[in-house]
N, C-alpha and C. Protein backbone atom coordinates (compact mmCIF):
# COMPACT_ATOMS: atom_id res chain seq x y z
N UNK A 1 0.83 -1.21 0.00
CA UNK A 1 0.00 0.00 0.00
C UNK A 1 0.86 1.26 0.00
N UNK A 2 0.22 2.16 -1.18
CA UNK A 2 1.15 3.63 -0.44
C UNK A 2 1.19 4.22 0.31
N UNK A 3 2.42 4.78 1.09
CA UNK A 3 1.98 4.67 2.67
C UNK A 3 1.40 6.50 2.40
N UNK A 4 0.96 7.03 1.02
CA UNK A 4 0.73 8.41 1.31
C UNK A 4 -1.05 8.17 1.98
N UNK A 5 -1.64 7.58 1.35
CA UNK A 5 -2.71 6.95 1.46
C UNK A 5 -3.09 5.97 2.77
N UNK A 6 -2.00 6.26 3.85
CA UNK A 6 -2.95 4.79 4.45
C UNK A 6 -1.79 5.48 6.07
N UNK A 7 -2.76 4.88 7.30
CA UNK A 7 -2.03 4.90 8.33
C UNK A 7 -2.48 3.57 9.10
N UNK A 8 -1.40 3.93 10.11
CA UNK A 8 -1.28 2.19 10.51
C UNK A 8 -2.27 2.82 12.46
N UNK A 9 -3.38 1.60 12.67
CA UNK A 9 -4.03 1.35 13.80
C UNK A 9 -4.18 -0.04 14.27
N UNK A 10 -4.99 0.46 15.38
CA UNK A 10 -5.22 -1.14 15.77
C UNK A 10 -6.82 -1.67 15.21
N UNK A 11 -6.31 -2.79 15.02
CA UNK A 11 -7.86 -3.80 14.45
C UNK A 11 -9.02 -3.82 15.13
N UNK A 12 -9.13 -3.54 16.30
CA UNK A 12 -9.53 -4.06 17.48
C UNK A 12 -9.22 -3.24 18.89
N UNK A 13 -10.16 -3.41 19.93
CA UNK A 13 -10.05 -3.55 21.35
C UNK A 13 -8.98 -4.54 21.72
N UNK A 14 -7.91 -4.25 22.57
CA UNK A 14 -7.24 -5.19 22.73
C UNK A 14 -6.18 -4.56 24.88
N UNK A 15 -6.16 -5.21 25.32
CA UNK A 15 -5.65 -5.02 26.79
C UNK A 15 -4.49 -5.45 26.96
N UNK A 16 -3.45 -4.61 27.69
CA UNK A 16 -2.75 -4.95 28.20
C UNK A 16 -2.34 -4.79 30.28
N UNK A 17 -1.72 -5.43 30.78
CA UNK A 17 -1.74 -5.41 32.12
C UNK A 17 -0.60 -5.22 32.90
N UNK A 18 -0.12 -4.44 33.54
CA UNK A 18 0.97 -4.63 34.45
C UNK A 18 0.73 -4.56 35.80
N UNK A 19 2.01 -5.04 36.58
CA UNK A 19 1.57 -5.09 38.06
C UNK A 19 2.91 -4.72 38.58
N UNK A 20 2.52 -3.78 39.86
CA UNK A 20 3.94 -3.29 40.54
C UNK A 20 3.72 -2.81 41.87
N UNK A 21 4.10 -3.59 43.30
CA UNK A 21 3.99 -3.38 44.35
C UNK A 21 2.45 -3.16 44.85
N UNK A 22 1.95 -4.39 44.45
CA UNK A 22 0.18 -4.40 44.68
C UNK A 22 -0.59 -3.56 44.09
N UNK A 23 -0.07 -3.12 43.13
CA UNK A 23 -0.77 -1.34 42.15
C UNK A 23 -1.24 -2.57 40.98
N UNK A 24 -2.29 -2.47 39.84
CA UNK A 24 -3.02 -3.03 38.93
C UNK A 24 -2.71 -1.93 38.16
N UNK A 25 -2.25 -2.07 36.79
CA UNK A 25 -2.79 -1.43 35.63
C UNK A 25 -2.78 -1.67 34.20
N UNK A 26 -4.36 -1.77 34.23
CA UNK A 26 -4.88 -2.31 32.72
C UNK A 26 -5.10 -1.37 31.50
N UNK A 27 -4.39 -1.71 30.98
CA UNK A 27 -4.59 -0.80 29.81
C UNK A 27 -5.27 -1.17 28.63
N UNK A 28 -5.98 -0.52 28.44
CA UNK A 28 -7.39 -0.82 27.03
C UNK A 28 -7.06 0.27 25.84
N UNK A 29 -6.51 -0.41 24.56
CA UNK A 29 -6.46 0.31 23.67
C UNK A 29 -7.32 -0.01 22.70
N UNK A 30 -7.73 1.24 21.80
CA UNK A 30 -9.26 0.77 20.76
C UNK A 30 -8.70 2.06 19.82
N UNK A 31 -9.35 1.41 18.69
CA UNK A 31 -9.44 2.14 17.50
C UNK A 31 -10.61 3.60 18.13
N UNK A 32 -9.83 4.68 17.45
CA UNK A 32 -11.02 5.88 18.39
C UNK A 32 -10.55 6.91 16.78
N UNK A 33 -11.82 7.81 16.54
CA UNK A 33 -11.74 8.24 15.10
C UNK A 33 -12.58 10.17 16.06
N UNK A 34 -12.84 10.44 16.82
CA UNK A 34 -12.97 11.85 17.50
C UNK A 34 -13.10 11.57 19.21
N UNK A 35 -12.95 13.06 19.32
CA UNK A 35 -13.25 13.30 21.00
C UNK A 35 -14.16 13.05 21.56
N UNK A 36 -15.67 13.07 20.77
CA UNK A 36 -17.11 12.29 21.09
C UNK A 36 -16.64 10.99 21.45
N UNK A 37 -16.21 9.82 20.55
CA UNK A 37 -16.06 8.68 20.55
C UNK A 37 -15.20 8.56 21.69
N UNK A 38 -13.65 9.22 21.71
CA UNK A 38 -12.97 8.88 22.92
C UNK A 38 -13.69 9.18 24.20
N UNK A 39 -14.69 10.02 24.76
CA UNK A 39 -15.97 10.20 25.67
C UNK A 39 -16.37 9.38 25.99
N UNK A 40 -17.15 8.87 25.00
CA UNK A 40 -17.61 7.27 25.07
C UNK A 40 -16.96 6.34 25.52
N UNK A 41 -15.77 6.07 25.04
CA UNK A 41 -15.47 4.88 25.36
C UNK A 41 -15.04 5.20 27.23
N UNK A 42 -14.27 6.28 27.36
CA UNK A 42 -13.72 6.65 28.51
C UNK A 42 -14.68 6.78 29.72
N UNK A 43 -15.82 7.20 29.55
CA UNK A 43 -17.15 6.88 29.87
C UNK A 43 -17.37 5.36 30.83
N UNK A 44 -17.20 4.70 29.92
CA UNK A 44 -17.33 3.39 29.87
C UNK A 44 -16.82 2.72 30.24
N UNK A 45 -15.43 2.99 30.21
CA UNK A 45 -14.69 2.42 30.98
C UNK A 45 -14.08 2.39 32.41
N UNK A 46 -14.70 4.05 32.93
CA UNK A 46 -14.82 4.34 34.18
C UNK A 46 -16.43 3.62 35.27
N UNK A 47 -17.03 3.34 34.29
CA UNK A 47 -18.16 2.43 34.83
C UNK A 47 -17.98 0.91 35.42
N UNK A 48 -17.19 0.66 34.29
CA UNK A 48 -16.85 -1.03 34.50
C UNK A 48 -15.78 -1.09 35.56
N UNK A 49 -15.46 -0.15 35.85
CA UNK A 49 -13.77 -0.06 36.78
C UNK A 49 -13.87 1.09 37.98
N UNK A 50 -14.98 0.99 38.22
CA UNK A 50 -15.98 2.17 39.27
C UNK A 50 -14.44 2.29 40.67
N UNK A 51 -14.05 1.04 40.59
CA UNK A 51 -13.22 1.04 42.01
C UNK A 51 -12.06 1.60 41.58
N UNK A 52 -11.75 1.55 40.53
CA UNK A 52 -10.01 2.05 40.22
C UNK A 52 -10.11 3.51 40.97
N UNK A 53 -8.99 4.00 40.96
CA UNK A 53 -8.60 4.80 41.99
C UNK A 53 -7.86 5.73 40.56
N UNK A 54 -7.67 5.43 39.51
CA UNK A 54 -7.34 6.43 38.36
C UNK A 54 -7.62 5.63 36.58
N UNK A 55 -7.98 6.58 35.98
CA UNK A 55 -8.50 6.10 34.30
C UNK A 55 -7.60 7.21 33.81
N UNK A 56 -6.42 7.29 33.22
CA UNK A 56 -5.59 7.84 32.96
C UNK A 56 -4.75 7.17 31.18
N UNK A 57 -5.39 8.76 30.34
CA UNK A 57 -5.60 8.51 29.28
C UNK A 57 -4.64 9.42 27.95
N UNK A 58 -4.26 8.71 26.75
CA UNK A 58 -4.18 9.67 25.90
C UNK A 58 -4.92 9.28 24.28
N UNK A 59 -4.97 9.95 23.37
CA UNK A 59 -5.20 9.84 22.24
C UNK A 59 -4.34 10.71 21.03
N UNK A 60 -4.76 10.09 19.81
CA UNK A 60 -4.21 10.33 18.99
C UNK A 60 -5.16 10.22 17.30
N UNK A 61 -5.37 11.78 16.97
CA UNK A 61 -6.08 11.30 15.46
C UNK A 61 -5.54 12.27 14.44
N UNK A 62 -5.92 11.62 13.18
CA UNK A 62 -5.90 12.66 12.14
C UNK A 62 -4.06 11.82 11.48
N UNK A 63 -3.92 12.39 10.52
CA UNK A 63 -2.67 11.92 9.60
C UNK A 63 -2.17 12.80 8.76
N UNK A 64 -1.14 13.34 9.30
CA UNK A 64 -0.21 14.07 9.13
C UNK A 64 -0.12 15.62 9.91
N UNK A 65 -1.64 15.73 10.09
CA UNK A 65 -1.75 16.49 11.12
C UNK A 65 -2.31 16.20 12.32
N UNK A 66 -1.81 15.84 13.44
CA UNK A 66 -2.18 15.27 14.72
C UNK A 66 -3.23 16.04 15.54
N UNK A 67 -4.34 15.29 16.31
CA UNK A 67 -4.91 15.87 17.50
C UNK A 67 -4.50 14.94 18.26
N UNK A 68 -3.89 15.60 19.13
CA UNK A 68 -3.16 14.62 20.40
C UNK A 68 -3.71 15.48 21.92
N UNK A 69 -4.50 14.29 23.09
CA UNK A 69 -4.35 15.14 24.36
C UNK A 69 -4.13 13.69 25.21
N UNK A 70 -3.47 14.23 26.50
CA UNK A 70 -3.29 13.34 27.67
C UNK A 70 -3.67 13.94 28.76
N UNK A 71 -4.08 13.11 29.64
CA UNK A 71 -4.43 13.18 30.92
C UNK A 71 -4.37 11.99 31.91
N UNK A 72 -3.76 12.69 33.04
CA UNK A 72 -3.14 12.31 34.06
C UNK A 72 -4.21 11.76 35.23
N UNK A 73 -5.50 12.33 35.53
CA UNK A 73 -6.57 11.90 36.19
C UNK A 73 -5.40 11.84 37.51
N UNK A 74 -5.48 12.94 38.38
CA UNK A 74 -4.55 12.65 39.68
C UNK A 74 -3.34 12.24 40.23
N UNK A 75 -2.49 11.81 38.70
CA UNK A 75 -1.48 11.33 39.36
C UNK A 75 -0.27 12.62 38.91
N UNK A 76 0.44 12.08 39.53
CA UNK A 76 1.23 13.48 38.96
C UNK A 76 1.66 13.80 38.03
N UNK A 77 2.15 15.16 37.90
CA UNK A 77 1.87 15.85 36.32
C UNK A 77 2.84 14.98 35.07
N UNK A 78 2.75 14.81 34.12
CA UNK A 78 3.26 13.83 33.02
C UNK A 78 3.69 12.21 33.45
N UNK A 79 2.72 12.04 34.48
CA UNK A 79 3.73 10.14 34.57
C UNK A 79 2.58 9.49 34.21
N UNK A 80 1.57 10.02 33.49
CA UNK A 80 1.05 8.71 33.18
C UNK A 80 0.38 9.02 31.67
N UNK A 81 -0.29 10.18 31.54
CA UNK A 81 -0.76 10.44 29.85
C UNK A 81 0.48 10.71 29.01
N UNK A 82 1.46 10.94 29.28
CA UNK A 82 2.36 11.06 28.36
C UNK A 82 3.19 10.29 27.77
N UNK A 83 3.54 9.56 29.11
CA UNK A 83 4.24 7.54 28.70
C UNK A 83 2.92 7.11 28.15
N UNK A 84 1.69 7.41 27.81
CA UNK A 84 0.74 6.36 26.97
C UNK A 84 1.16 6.86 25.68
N UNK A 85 1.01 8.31 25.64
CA UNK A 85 0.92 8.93 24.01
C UNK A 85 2.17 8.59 23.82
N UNK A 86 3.43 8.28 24.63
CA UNK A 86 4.49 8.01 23.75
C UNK A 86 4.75 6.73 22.97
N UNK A 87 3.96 5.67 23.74
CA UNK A 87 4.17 4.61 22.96
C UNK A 87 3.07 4.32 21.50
N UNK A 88 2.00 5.32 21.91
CA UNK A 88 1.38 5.44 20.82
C UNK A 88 2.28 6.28 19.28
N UNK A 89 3.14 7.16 19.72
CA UNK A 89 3.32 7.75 18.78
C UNK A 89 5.22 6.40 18.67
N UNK A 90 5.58 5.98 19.70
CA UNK A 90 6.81 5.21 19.63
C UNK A 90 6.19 4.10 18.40
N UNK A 91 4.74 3.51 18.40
CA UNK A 91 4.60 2.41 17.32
C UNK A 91 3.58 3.09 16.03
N UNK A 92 3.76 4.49 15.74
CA UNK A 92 3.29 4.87 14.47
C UNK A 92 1.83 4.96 14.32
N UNK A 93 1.40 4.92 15.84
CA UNK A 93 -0.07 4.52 15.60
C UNK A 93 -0.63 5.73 15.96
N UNK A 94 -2.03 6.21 14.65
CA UNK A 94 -3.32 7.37 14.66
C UNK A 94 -4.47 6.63 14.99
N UNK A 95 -5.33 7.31 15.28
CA UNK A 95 -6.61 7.33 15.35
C UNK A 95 -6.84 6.11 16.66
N UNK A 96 -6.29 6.10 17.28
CA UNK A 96 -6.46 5.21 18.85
C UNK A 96 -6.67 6.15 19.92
N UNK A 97 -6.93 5.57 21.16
CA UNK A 97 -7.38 5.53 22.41
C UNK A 97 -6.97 4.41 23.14
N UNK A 98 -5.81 5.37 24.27
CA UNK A 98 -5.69 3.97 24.93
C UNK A 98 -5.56 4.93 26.61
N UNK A 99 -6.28 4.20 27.22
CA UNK A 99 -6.75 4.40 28.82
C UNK A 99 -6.17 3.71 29.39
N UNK A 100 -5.63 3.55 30.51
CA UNK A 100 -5.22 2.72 31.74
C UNK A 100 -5.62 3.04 33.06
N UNK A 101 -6.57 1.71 33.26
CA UNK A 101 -6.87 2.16 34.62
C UNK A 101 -6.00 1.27 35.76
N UNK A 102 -5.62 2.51 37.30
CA UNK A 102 -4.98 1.79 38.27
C UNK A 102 -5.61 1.36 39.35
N UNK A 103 -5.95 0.23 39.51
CA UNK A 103 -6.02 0.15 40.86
C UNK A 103 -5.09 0.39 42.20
N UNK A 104 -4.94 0.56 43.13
CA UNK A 104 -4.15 0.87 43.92
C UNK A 104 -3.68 0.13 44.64
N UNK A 105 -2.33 -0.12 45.20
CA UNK A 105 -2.19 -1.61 46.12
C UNK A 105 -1.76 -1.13 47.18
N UNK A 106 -1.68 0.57 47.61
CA UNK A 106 -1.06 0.58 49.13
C UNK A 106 0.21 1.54 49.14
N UNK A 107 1.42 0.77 48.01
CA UNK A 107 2.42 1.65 48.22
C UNK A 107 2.41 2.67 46.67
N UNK A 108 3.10 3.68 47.35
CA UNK A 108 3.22 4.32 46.13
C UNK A 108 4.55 4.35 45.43
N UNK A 109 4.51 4.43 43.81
CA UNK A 109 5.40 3.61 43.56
C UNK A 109 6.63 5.19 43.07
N UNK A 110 6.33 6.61 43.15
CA UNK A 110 6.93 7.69 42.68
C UNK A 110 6.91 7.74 41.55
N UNK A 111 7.17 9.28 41.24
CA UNK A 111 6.65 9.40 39.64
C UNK A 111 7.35 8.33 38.54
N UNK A 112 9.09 8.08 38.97
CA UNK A 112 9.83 7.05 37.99
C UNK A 112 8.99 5.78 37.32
N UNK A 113 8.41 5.41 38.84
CA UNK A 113 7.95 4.10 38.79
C UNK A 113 6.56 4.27 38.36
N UNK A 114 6.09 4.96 38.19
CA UNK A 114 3.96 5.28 37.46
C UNK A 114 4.82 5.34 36.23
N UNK A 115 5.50 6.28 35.65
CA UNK A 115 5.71 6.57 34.41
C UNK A 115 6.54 5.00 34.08
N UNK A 116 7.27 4.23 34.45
CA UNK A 116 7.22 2.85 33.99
C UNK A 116 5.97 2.06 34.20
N UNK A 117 5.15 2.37 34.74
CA UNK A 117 4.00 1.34 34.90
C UNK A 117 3.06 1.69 33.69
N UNK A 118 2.65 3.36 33.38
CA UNK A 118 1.98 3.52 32.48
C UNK A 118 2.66 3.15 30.81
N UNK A 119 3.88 3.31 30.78
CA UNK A 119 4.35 2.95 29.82
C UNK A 119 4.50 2.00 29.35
N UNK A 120 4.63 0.93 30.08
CA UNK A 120 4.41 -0.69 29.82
C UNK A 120 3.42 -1.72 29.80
N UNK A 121 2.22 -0.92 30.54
CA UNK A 121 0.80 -0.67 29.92
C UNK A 121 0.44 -0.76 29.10
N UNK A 122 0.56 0.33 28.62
CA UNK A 122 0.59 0.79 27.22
C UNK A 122 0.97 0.29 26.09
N UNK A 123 2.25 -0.18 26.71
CA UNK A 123 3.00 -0.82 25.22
C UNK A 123 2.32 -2.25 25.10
N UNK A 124 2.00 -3.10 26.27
CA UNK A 124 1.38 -4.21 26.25
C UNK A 124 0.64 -4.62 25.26
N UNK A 125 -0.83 -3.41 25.43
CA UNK A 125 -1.86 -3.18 25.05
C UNK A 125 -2.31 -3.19 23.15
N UNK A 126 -0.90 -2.49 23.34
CA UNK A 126 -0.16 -2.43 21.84
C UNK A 126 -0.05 -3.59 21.16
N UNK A 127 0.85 -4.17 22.15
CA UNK A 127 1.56 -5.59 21.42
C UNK A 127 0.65 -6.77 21.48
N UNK A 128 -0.40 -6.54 22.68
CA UNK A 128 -1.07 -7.70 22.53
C UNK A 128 -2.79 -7.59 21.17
N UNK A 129 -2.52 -6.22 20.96
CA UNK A 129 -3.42 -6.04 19.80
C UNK A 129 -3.39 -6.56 18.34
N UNK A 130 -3.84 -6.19 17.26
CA UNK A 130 -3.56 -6.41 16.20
C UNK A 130 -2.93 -4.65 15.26
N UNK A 131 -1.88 -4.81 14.97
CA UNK A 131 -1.97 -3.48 14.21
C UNK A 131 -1.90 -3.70 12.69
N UNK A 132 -2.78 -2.99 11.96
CA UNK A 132 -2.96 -2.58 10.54
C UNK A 132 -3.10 -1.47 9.94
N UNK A 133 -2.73 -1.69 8.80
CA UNK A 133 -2.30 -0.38 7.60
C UNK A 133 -4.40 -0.13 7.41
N UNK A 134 -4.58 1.33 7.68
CA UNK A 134 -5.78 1.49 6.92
C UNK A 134 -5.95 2.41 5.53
N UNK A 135 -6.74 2.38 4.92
CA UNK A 135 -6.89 3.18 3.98
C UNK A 135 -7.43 4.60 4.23
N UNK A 136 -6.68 5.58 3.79
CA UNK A 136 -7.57 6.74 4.01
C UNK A 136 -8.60 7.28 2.85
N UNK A 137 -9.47 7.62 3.30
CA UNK A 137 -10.90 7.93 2.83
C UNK A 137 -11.28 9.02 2.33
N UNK A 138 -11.82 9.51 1.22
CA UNK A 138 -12.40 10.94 0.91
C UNK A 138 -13.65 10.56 0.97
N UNK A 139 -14.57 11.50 1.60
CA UNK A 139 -16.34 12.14 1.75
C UNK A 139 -16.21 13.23 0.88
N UNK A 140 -17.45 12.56 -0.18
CA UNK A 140 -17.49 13.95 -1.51
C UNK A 140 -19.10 14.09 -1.11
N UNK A 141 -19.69 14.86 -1.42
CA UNK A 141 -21.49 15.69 -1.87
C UNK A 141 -21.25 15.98 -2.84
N UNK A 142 -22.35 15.08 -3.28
CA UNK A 142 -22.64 15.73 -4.71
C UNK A 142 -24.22 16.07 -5.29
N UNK A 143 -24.48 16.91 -6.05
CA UNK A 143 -25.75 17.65 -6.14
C UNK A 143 -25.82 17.36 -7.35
N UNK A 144 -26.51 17.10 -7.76
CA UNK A 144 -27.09 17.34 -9.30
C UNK A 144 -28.72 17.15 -10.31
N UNK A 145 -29.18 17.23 -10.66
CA UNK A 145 -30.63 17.19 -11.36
C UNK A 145 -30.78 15.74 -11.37
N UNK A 146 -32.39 15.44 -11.12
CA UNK A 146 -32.56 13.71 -11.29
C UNK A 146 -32.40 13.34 -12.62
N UNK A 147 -32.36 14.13 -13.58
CA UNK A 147 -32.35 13.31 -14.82
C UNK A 147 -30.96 12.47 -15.12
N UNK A 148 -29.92 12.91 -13.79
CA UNK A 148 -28.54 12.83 -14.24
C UNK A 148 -28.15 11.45 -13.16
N UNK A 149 -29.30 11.37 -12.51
CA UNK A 149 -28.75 10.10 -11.40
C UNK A 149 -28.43 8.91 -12.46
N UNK A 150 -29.15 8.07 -13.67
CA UNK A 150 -28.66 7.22 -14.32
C UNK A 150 -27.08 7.10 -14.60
N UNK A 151 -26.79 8.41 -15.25
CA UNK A 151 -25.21 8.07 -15.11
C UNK A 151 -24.15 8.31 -13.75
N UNK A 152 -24.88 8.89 -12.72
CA UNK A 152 -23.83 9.18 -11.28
C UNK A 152 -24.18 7.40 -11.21
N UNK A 153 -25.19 6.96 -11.19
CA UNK A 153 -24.98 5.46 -10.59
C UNK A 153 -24.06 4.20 -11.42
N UNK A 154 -24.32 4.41 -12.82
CA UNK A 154 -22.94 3.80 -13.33
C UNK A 154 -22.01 4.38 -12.53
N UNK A 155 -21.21 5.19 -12.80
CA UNK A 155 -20.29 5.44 -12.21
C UNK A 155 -19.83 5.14 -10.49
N UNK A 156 -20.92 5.14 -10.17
CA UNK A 156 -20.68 4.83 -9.15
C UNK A 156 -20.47 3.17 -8.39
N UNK A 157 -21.15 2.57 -9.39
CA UNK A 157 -21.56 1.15 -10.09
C UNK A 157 -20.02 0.58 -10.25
N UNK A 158 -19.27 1.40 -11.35
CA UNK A 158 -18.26 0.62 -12.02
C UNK A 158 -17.24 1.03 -10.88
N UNK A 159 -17.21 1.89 -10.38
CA UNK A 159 -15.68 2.23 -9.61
C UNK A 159 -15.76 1.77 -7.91
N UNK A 160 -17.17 1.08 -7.80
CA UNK A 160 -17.45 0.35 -6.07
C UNK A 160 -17.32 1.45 -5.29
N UNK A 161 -18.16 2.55 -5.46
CA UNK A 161 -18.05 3.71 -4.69
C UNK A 161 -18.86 3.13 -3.39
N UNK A 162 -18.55 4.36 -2.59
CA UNK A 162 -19.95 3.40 -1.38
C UNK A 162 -21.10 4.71 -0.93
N UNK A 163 -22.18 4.28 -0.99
CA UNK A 163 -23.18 5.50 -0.86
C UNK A 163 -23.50 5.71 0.79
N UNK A 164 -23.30 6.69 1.26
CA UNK A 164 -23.19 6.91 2.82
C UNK A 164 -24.58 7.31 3.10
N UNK A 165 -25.31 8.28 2.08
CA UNK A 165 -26.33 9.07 2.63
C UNK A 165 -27.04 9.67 0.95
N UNK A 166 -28.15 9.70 0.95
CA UNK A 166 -28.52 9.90 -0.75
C UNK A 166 -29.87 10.65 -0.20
N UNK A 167 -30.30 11.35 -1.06
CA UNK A 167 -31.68 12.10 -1.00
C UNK A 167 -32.17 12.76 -2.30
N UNK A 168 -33.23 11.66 -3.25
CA UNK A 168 -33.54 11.96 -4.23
C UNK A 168 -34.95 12.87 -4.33
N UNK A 169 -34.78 13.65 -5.12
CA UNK A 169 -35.36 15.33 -5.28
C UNK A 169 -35.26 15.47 -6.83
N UNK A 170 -35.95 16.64 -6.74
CA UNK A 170 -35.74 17.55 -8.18
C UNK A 170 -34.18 17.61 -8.46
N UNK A 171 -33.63 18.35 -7.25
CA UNK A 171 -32.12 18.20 -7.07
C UNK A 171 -31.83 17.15 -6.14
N UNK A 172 -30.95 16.12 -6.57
CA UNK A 172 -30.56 14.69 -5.94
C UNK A 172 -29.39 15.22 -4.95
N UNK A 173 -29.18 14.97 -3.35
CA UNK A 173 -28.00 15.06 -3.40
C UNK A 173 -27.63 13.70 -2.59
N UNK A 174 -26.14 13.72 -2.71
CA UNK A 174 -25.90 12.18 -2.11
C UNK A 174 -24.33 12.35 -1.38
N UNK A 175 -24.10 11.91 -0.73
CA UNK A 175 -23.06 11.48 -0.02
C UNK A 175 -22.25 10.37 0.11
N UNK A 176 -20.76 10.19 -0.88
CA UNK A 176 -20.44 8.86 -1.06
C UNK A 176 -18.59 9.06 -0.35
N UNK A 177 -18.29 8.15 -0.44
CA UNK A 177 -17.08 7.54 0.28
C UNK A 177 -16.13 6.74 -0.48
N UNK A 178 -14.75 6.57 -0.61
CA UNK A 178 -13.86 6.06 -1.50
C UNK A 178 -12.64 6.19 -1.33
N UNK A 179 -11.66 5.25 -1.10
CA UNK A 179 -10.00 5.15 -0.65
C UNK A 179 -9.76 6.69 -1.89
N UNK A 180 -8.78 7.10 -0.78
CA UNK A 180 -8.24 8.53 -0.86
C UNK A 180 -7.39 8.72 -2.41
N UNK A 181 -6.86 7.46 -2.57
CA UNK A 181 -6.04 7.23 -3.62
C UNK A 181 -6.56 7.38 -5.33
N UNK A 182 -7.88 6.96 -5.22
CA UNK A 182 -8.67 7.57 -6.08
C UNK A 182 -9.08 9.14 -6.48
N UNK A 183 -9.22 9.34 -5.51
CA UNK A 183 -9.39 10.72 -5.35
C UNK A 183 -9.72 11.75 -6.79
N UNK A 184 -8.59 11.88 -7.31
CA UNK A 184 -8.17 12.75 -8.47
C UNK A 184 -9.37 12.11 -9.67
N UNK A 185 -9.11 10.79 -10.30
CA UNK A 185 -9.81 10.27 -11.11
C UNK A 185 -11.12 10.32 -10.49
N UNK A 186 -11.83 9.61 -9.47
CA UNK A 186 -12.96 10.02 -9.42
C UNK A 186 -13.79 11.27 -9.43
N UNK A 187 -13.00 12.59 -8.93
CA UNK A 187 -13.76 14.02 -9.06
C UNK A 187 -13.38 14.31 -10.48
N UNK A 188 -12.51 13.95 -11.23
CA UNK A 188 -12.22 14.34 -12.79
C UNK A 188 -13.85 13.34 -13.85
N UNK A 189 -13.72 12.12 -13.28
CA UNK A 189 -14.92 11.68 -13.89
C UNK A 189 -16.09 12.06 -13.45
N UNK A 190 -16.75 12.78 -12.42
CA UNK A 190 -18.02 13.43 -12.18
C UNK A 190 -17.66 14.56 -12.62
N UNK A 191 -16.80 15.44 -12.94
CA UNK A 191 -16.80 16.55 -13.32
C UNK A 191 -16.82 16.62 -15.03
N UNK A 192 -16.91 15.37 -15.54
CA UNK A 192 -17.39 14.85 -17.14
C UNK A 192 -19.14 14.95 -17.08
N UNK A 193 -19.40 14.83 -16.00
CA UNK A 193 -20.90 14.46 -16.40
C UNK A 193 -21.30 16.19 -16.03
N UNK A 194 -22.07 16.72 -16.82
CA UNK A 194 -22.37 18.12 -16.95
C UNK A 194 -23.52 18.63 -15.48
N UNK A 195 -23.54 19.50 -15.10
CA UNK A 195 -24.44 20.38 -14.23
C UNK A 195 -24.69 19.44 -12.97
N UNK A 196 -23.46 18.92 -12.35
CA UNK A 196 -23.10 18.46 -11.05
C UNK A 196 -21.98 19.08 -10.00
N UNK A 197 -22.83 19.40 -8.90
CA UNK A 197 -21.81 19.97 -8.41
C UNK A 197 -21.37 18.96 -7.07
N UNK A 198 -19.53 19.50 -7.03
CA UNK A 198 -18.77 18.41 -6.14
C UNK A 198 -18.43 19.35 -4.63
N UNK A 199 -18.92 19.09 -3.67
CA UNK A 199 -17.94 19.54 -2.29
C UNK A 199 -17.71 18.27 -1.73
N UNK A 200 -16.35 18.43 -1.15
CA UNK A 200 -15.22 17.98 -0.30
C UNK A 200 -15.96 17.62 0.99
N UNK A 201 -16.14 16.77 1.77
CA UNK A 201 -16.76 16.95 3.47
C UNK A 201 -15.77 16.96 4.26
């Protein structure tokens, strides 16, 4: 694959675990695509783990231009969201979410020792996942008169476009989806078919 076109994530939900002086920490990494979604899951995972004593998180989206945040949830300042985002960004990986929650065992282990615990967490979580190359995606709208849907659907027909959202009218408009790599040729061939118009989403 070309790597201009494609970034590498995980397949899957996948956990990793460490343990250090009666302290627990599980780390849950998941494919995460916005800040809504990372909510959610983080959400969720503070429910199932009501007793942990910290859910201490970072993320990572977007390709080539990063949204990256961490958080520490109580422990002290950079020993625990930042050893996550590093191993996220140490194995090349966008568009994840990975949380670790601690339980507590009593002693405390100082910042050296959290920032090795979250980091190996982390990396676990990693390694015990699956990672893969994905394709990146263009969202086009397109508008045009119904008389003209016969040929948008060949086209759309022959090149396995995928239809996200459609709303047929006087003026049709529709919402389709297609590896990034296409890109060029597909807006050059709708821009053959006359009195259609193309935006970018």
């Amino acid at each position: 694959m070309d790597q201009l076109y494609t970034y590498k994530t995980l397949e899957n939900l996948s956990e990793g675990i460490y343990k250090e002086k009666g302290s627990k920490f599980i780390a849950l990494a998941i494919p995460c695509y916005s800040e809504n979604e990372a909510k959610e899951n983080l959400v969720k995972w503070k429910k199932e783990n009501h007793q942990a004593r910290h859910l201490c998180y970072a993320y990572r989206f977007g390709v080539n231009q990063y949204t990256t945040r961490v958080n520490d949830d109580g422990e002290p300042s950079n020993s625990a969201g930042t050893p996550i985002l590093g191993q996220i960004q140490s194995y090349e990986l966008t568009n994840i979410l990975i949380g670790v929650v601690r339980y507590f065992g009593g002693t405390k282990l100082g910042v050296g020792g959290l920032i090795t615990a979250y980091k190996t967490a982390a990396k676990n979580s990693i390694e015990n996942g699956i990672i893969i190359f994905k394709e990146l995606e263009t969202k086009l709208e397109l508008n045009f008169p119904y008389e003209k849907l016969p040929q948008i659907m060949s086209v759309i027909k022959t090149l396995n476009i995928q239809i996200k959202k459609q709303d047929f009218d006087l003026i049709c408009k529709m919402e389709i989806e297609f590896p990034k790599s296409l890109e060029k040729n597909i807006i050059q061939t709708f821009y053959n078919i006359s009195l259609i118009e193309i935006t970018t989403l």
